[in-house]
Protein backbone atom coordinates (compact mmCIF):
# COMPACT_ATOMS: atom_id res chain seq x y z
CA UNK A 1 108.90 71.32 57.88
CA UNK A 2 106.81 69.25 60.76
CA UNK A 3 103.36 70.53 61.07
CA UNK A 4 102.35 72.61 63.75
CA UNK A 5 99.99 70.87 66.25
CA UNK A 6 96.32 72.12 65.70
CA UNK A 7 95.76 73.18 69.43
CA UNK A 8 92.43 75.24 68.15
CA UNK A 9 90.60 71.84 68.85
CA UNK A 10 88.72 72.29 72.14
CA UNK A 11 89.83 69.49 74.84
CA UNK A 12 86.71 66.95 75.41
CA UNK A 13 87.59 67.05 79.01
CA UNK A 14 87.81 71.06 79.53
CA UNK A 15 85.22 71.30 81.78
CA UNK A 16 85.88 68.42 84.08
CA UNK A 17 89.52 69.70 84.37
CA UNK A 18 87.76 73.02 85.33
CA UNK A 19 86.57 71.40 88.34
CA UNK A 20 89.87 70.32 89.61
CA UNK A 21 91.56 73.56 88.60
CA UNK A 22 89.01 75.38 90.27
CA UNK A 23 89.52 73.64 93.33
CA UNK A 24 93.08 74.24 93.67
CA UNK A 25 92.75 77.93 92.87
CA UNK A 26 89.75 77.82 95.79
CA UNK A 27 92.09 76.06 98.03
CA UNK A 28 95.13 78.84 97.82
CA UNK A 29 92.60 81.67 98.24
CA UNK A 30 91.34 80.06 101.18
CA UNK A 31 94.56 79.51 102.73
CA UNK A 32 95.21 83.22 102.58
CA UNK A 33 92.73 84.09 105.32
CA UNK A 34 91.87 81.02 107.13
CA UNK A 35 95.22 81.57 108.67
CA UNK A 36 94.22 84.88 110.08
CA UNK A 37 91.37 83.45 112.29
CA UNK A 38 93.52 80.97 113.96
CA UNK A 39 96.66 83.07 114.48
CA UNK A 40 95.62 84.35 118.24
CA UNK A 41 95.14 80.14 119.36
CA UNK A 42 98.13 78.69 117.38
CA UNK A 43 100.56 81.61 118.62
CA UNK A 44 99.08 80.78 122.30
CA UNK A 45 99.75 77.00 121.73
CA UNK A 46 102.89 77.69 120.13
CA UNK A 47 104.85 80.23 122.40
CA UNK A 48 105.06 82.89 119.24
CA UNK A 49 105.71 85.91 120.51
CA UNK A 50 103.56 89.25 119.68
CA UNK A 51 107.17 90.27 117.34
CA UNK A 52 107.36 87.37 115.21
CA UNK A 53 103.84 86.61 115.22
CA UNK A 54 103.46 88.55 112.00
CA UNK A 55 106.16 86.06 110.56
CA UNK A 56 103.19 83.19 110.42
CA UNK A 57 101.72 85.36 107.60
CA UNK A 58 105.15 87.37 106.47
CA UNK A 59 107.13 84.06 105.64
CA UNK A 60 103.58 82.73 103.43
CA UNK A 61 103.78 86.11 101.60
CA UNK A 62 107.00 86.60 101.21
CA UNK A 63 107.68 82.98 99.58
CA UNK A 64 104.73 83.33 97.18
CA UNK A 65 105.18 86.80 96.39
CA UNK A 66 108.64 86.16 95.50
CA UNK A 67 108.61 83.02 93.92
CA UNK A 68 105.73 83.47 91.41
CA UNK A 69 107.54 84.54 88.17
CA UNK A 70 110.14 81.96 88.63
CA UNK A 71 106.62 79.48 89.31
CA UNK A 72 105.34 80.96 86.20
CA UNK A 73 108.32 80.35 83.87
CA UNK A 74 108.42 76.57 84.87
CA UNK A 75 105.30 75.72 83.97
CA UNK A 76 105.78 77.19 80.66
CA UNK A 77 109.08 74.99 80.42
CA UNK A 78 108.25 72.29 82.25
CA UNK A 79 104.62 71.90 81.58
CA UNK A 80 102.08 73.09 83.21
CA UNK A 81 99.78 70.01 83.92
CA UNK A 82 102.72 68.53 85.77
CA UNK A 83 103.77 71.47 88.09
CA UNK A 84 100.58 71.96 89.07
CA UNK A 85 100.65 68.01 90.09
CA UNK A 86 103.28 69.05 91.88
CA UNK A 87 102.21 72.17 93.46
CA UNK A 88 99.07 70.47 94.54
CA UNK A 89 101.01 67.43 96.22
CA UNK A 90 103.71 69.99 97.91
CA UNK A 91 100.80 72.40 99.36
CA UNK A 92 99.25 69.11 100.45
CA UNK A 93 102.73 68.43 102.26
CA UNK A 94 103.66 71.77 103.67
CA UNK A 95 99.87 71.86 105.17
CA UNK A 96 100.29 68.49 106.67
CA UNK A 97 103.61 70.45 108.68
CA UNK A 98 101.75 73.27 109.53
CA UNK A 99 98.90 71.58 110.86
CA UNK A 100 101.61 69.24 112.80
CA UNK A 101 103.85 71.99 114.13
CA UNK A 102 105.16 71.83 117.51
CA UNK A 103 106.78 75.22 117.67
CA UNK A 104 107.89 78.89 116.19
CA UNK A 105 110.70 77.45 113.67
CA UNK A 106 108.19 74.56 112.15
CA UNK A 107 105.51 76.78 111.59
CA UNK A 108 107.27 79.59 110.10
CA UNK A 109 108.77 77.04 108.02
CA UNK A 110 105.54 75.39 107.06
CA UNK A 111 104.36 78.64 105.87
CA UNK A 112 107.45 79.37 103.41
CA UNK A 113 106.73 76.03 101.96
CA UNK A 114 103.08 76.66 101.28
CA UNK A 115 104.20 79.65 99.61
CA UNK A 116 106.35 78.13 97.66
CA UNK A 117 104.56 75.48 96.44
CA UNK A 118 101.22 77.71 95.60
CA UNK A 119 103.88 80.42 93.38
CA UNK A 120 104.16 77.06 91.20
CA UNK A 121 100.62 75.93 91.92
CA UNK A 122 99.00 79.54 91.25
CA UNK A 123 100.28 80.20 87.49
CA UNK A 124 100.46 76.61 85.79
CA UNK A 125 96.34 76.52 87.15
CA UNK A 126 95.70 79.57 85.28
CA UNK A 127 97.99 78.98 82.08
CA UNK A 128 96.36 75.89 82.11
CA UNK A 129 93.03 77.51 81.66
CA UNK A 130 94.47 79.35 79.06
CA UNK A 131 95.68 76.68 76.74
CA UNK A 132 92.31 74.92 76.84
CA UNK A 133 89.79 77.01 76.52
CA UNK A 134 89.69 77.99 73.04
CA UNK A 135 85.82 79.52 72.33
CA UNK A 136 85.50 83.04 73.76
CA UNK A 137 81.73 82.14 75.43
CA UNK A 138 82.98 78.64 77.15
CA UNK A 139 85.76 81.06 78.15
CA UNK A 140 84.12 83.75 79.38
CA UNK A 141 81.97 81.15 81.34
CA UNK A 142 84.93 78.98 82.71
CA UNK A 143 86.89 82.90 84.02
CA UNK A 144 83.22 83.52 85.35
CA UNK A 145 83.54 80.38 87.43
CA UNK A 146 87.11 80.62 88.51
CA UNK A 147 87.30 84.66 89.18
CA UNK A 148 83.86 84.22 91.48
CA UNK A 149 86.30 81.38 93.34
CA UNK A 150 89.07 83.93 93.36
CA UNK A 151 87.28 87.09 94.21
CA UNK A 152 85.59 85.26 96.64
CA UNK A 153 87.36 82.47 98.26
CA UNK A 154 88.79 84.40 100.78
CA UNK A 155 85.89 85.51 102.47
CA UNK A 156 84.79 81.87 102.52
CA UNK A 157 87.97 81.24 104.27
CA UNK A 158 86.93 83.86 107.24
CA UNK A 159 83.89 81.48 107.80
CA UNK A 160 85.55 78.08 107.52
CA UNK A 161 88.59 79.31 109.74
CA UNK A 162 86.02 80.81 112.53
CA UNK A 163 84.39 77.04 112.37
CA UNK A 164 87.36 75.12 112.15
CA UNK A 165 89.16 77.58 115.42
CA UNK A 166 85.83 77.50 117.24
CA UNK A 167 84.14 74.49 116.89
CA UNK A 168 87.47 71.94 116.46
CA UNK A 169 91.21 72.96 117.14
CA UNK A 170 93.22 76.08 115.21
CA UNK A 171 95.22 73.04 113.03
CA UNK A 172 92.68 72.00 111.20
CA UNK A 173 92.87 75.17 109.29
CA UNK A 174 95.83 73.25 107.85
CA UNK A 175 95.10 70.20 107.71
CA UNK A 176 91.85 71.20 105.90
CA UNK A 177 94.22 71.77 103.04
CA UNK A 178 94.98 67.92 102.31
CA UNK A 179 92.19 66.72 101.51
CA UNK A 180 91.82 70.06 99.01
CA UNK A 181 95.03 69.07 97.40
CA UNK A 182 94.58 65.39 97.06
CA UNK A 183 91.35 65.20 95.17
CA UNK A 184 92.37 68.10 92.84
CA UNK A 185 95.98 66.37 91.98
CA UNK A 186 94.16 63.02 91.30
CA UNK A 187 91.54 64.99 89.22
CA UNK A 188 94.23 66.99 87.32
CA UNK A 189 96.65 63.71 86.71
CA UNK A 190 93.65 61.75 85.21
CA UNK A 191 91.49 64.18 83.44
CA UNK A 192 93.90 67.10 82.09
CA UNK A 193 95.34 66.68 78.91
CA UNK A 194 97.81 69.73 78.03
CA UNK A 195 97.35 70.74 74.38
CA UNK A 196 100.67 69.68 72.39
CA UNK A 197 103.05 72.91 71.01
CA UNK A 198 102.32 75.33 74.03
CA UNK A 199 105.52 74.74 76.16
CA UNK A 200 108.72 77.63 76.29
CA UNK A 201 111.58 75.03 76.81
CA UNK A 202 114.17 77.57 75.96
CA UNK A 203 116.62 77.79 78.43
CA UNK A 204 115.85 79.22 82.56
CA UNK A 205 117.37 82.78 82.97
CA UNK A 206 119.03 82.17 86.00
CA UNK A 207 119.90 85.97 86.79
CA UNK A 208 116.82 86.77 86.09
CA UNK A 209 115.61 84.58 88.97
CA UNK A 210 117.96 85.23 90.84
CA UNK A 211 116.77 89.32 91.03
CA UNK A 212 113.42 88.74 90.34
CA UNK A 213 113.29 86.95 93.50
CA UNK A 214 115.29 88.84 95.63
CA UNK A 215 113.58 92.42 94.50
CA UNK A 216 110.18 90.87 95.13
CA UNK A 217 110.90 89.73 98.35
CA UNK A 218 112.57 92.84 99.44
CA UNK A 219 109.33 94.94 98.25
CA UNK A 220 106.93 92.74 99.83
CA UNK A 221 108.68 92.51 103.21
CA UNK A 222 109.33 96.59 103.24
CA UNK A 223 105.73 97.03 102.98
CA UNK A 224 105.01 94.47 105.64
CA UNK A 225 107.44 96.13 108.11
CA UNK A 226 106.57 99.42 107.65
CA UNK A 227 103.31 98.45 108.58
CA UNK A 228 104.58 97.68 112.30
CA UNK A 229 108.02 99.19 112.16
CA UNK A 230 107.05 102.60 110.56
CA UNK A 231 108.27 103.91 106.86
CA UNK A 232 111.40 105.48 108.18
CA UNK A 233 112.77 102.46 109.90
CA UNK A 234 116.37 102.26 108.35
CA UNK A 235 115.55 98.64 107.75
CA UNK A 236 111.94 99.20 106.04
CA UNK A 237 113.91 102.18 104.01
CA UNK A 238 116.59 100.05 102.90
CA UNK A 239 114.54 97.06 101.51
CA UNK A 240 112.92 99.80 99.76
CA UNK A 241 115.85 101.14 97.85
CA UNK A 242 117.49 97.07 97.57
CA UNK A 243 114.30 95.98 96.10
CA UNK A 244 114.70 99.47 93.61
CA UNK A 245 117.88 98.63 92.46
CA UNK A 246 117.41 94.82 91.86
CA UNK A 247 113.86 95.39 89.84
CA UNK A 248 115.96 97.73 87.72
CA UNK A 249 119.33 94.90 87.49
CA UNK A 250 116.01 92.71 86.49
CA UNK A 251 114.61 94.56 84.16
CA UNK A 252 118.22 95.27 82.69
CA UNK A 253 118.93 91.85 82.44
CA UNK A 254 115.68 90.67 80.69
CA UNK A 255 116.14 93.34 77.50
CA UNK A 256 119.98 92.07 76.89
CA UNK A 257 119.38 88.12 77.74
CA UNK A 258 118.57 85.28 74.77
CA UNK A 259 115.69 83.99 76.89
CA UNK A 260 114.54 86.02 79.51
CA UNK A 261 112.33 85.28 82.43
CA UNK A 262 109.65 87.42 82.18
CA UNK A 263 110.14 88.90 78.20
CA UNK A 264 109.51 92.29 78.45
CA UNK A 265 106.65 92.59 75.76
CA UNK A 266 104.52 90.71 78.09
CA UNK A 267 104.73 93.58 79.90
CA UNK A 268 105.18 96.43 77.75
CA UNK A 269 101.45 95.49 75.37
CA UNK A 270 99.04 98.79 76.51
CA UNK A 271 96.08 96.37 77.67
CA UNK A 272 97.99 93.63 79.73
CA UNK A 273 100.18 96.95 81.36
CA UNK A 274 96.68 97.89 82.35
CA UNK A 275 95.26 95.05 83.31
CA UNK A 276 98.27 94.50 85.81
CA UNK A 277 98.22 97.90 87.27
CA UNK A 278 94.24 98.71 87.79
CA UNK A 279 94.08 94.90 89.19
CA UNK A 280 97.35 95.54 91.25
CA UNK A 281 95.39 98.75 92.95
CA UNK A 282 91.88 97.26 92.74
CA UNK A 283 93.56 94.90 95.48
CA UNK A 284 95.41 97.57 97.91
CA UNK A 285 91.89 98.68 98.58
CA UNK A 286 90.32 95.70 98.83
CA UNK A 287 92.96 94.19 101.29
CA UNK A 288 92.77 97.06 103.24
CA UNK A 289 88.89 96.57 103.39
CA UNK A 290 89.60 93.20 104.54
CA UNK A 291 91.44 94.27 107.18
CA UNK A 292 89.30 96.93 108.77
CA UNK A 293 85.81 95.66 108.51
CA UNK A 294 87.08 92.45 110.07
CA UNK A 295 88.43 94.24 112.92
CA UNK A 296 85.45 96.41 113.05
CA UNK A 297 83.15 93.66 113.58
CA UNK A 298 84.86 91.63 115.82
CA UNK A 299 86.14 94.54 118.04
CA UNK A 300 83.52 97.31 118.05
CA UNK A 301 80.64 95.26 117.40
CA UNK A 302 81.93 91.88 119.13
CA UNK A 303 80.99 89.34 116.59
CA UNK A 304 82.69 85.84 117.08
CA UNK A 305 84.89 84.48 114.37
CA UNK A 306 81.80 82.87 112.87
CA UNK A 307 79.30 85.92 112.77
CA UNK A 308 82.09 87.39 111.33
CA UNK A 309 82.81 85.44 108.36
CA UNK A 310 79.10 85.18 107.83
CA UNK A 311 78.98 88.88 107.56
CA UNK A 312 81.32 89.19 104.67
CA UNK A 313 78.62 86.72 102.27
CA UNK A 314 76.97 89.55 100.65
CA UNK A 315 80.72 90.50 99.08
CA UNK A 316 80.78 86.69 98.44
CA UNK A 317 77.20 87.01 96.37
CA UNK A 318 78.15 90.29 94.94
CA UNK A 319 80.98 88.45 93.45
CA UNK A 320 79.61 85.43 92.16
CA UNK A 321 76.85 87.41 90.70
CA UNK A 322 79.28 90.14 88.93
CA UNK A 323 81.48 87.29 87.71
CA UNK A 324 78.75 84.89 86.16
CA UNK A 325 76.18 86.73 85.51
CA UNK A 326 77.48 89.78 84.38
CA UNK A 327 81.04 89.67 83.30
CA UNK A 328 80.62 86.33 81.87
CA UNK A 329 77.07 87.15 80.26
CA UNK A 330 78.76 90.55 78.61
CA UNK A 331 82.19 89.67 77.69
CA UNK A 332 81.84 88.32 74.69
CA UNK A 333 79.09 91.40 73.74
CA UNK A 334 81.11 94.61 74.63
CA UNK A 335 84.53 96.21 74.81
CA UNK A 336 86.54 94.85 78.07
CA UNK A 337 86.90 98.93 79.40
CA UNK A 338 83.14 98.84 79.40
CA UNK A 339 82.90 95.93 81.57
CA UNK A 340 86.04 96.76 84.03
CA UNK A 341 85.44 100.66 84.37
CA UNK A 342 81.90 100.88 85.38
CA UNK A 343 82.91 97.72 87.89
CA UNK A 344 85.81 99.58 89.21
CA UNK A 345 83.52 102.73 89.88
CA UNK A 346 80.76 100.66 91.47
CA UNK A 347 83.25 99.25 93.91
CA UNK A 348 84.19 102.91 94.61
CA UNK A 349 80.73 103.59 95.17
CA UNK A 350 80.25 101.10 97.53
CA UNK A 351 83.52 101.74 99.58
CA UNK A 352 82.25 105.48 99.76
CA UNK A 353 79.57 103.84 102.03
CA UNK A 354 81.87 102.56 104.29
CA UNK A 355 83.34 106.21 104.54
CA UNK A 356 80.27 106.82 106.62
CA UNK A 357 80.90 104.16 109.15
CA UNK A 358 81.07 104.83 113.20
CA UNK A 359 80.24 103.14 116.24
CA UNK A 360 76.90 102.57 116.12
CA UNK A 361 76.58 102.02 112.21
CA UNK A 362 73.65 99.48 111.08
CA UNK A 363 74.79 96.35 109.71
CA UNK A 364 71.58 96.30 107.51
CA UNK A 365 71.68 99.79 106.57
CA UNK A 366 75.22 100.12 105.82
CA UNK A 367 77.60 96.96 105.76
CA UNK A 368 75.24 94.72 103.74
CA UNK A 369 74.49 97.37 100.59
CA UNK A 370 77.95 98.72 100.60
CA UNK A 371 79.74 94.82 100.48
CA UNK A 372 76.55 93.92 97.87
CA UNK A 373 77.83 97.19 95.14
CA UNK A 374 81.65 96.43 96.23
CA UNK A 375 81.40 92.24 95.53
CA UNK A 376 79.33 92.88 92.19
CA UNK A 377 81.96 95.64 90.81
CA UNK A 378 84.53 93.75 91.80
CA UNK A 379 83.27 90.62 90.23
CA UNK A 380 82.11 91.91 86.89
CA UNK A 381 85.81 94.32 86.73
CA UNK A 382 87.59 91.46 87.33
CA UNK A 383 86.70 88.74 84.72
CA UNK A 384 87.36 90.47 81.41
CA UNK A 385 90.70 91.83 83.83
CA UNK A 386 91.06 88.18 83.66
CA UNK A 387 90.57 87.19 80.56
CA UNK A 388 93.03 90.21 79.00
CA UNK A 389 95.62 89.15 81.00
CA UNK A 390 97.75 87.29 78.42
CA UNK A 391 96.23 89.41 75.38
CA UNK A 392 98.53 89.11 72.53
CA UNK A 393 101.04 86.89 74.63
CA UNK A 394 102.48 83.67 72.68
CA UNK A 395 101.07 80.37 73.93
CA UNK A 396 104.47 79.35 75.43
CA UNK A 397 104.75 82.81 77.55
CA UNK A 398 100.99 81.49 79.16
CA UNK A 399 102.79 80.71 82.44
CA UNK A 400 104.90 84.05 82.71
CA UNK A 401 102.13 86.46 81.91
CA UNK A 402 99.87 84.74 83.99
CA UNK A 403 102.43 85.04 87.11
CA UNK A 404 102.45 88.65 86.51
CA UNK A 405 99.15 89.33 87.44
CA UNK A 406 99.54 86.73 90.55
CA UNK A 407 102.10 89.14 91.45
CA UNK A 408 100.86 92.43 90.81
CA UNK A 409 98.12 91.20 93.10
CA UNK A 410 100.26 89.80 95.81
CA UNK A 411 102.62 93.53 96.33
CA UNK A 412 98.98 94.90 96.09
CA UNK A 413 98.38 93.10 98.95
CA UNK A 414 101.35 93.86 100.99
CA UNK A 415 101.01 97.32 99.78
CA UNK A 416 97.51 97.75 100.80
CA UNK A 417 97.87 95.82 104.11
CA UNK A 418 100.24 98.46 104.97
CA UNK A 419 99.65 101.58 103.40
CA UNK A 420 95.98 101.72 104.84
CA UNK A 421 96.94 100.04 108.14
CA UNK A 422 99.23 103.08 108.39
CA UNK A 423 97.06 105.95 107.90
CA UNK A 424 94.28 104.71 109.79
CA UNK A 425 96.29 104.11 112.71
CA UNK A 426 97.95 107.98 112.23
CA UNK A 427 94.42 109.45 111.81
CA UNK A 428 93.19 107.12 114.95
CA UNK A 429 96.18 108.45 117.77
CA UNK A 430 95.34 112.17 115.99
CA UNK A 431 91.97 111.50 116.78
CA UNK A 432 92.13 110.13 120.48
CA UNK A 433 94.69 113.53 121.07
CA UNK A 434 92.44 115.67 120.35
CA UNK A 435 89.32 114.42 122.30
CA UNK A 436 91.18 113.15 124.97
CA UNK A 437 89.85 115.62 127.02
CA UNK A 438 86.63 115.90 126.85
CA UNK A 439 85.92 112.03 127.13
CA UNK A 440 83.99 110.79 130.25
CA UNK A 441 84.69 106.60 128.56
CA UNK A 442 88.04 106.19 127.66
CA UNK A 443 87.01 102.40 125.93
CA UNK A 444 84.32 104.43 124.20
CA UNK A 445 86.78 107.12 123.09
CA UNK A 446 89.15 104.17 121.78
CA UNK A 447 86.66 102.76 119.70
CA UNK A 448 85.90 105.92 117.99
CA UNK A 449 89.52 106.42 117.51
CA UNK A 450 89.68 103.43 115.66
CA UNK A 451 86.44 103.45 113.86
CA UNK A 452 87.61 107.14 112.52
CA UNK A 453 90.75 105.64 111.49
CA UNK A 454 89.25 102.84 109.30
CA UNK A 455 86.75 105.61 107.69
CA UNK A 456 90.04 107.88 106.85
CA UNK A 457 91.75 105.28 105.34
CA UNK A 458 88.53 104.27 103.10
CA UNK A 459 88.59 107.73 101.96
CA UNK A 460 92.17 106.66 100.58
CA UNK A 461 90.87 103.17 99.12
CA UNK A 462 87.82 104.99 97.51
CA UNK A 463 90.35 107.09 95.73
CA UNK A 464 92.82 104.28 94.53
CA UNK A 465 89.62 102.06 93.04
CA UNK A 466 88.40 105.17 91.13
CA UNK A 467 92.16 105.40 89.73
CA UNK A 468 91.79 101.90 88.57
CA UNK A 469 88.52 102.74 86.80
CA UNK A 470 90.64 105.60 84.89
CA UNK A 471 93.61 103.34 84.15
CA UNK A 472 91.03 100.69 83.05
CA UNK A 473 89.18 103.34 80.43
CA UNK A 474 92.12 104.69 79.11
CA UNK A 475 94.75 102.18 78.82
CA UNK A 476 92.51 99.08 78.01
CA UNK A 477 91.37 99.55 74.59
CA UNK A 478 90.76 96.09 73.07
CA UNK A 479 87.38 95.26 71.52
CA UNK A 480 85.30 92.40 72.56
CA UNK A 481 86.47 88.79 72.44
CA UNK A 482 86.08 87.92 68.50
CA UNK A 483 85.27 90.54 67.25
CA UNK A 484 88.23 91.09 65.93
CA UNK A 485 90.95 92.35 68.08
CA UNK A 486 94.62 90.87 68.59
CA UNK A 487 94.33 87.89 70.64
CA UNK A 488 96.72 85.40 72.12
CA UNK A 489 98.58 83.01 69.98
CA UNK A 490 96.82 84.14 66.73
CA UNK A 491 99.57 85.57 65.37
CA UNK A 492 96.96 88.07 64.16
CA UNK A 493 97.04 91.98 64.09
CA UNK A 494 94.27 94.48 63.91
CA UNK A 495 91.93 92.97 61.71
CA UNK A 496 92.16 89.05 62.82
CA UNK A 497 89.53 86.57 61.81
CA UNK A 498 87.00 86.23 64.70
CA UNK A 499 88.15 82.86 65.65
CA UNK A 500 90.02 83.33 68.59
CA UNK A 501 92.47 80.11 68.72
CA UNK A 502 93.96 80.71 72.54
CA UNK A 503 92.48 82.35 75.23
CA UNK A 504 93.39 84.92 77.09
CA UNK A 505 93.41 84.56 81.24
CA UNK A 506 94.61 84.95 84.50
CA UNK A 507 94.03 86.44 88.13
């Protein structure tokens, strides 16, 4: 019987792969909202009209979202260092056509294609991270460097976009992408070495896919039209009930078939299920946040594009700090629930501020403390999320159960892009009815409207984050990182030796 490879022996070049791995991940967050702050110039330039403008960030979603189990399960078959190669090289390629674009139909095709590639980019970078980082304080350091990147790349991207729209032209918030993509593929092709044993090459479930894809999709884009169409739309009803009935076919499928796409246990294991769902609604509240204290500085208090993004840096330091200096510091030393509960609740804390916000709110006084508790509980809930996120999951189902969380985070998104946007618009035209009359400024009555829609919503958000701190407590119940607890790829049960042989990972 051949010997298994040893693939507990770290990888000499772990930490310079990091780098380029880290890079990637930084350029795919980035890409998420740099977008955003160019979308009123390109859709000018462009002739998109106000209808399909959405599509510029629909089509992105809708490909990623969609495509990141399928992205997931060919890594783990066709190796991970090389899809990521890949990914890198077509992101690189689908930026360059963005950037390029000369109308509606290239750019909405430029977008799919980015969204496509980063669903195969996203999970092989994390898998990756899994396979070779094998001692639980490197890895709690390395998950502390990539989930500040992750929590925090996007708000980086609000700054960089309002540069790159104000200061050169709206395409270089594509073209930035290329030169992203070119030093982290030429990084990962020279310096990553994939550990030998780790791949699933059993054969693609092609039904599986096949539904996977097409229920994702439908979910994502139900959510996203609801958001401007309403939630009884027969349109936004119906890809709610499609997307229903193929997620069931899906799930179906995967219990009866040999090899199945996403294998049920790595769903079904109590810590990953709640890893996936406090992380899913950690995210509907912090995309909705997103969304409303962007418009709330740029609209009621007029900051450009740049002020804007420069305003969201305490979340970015709240993160960074959270993630490496207390997630990373404490992961190894206490129970995961201990780190991700109190984080979740902090968070909540924070976005209670916010409840408070109106017209003439203080920046200082309110904004900066309330992003500060928000990016630190964020940041220190989210890297032992992280690092649970393949708990117990066999080295070859890396890819797979790292896609999972990629997509629990990506309907999050949809879902919380919509579901907020929804109720603070309701609660904003209830609010404008009803002091209609007595208003001597109607501009000043419209931007209390809206201000008193964005609190009303938070309310909402503040709720769903302290749900994730309960789902966190009581379905997480792993102990810390070698001390003993089931971890991936040891084979082990309750009672394993402390060495932990494959880490555990993913955002």
């Amino acid at each position: 019987m051949p010997k298994t490879p040893d693939i507990s022996l770290p990888d000499p070049s772990r930490w310079k792969a990091l780098v380029f791995i880290a890079l990637a991940q930084l350029m795919v967050v980035l890409d998420a909202t740099i977008v955003n702050i160019a979308l009123p110039t390109a859709q000018q330039d462009l002739g998109i009209s106000d209808g399909n403008r959405q599509w510029v960030i629909t089509a992105y979603a809708l490909a990623f979202g969609g495509l990141l189990l399928f992205g997931g399960r060919i890594a783990d078959l066709w190796g991970r260092k090389r899809t990521f190669v890949v990914g890198l090289i077509g992101f690189a390629a689908a930026s360059a056509l963005g950037g390029a674009a000369t109308g509606e139909a290239m750019m909405l095709g430029a977008r799919a294609l980015q969204g496509a590639f980063g669903a195969l980019l996203a999970p092989a970078a994390l898998s990756l991270l899994a396979v070779m980082f094998t001692d639980a304080k490197e890895r709690a350091k390395a998950f502390g460097i990539y989930g500040a990147i992750a929590g925090g790349g996007g708000a980086v991207g609000l700054i960089l976009g309002g540069f790159l729209t104000e200061y050169l032209n709206w395409r270089w918030t594509f073209f930035v992408n290329i030169p992203f993509a070119i030093v982290a593929a030429v990084g990962a092709y020279f310096v990553i070495r994939e550990p030998a044993g780790t791949r699933n090459r059993a054969s693609l479930d092609i039904p599986g896919v096949v539904l996977s894809t097409l229920g994702l999709v439908a979910l994502v884009y139900g959510f996203t039209r609801a958001e401007s169409a309403g939630w009884s739309d027969s349109l936004t009803v119906g890809m709610f009930v499609a997307s229903a009935v193929l997620l069931l076919a899906f799930v179906v499928t995967e219990a009866k078939v040999a090899a199945p796409l996403l294998p049920l246990r790595v769903l079904t294991e109590r810590n990953r299920g709640g890893v996936y769902l406090s992380l899913g609604l950690a995210v509907i509240a912090m995309f909705g946040l997103f969304l409303f204290l962007t418009f709330y500085l740029q609209v009621v208090k007029e900051y450009s594009p740049v002020m804007t993004g420069f305003a969201f840096l305490p979340m970015i330091v709240g993160m960074i700090t959270g993630s490496t200096q207390i997630g990373a510091r404490l992961m190894t030393r206490v129970a995961p629930r201990l780190l991700m509960a109190p984080g979740f609740l902090l968070a909540a804390l924070g976005m209670l501020l916010l409840t408070q916000l109106d017209v003439n709110s203080s920046y200082a006084g309110l904004i900066l403390p309330a992003q500060l508790m928000l990016g630190l509980g964020m940041g220190t809930a989210f890297m032992p999320a992280m690092s649970l996120a393949t708990h117990g999951v066999d080295p070859a189902d890396a890819g797979v159960a790292s896609a999972m969380v990629n997509t629990s985070q990506q309907v999050g998104g949809a879902i919380g892009t919509a579901l907020l946007n929804t109720i603070a618009a309701s609660a904003t035209t209830s609010y404008i009815a009803s002091h209609a009359a007595g208003a001597s400024d109607p501009r000043v009555l419209e931007l209390q409207g809206m201000v008193h829609g964005f609190s009303s919503a938070i309310w909402w958000a503040v709720g769903i984050l302290a749900a994730s701190a309960v789902i966190a407590a009581t379905f997480v119940n792993t102990g810390r990182p070698g001390g003993g607890s089931p971890v991936a790829g040891s084979g082990a049960g309750e009672g394993a030796e402390d060495e932990v042989r494959i880490p555990v990972v993913a955002h």
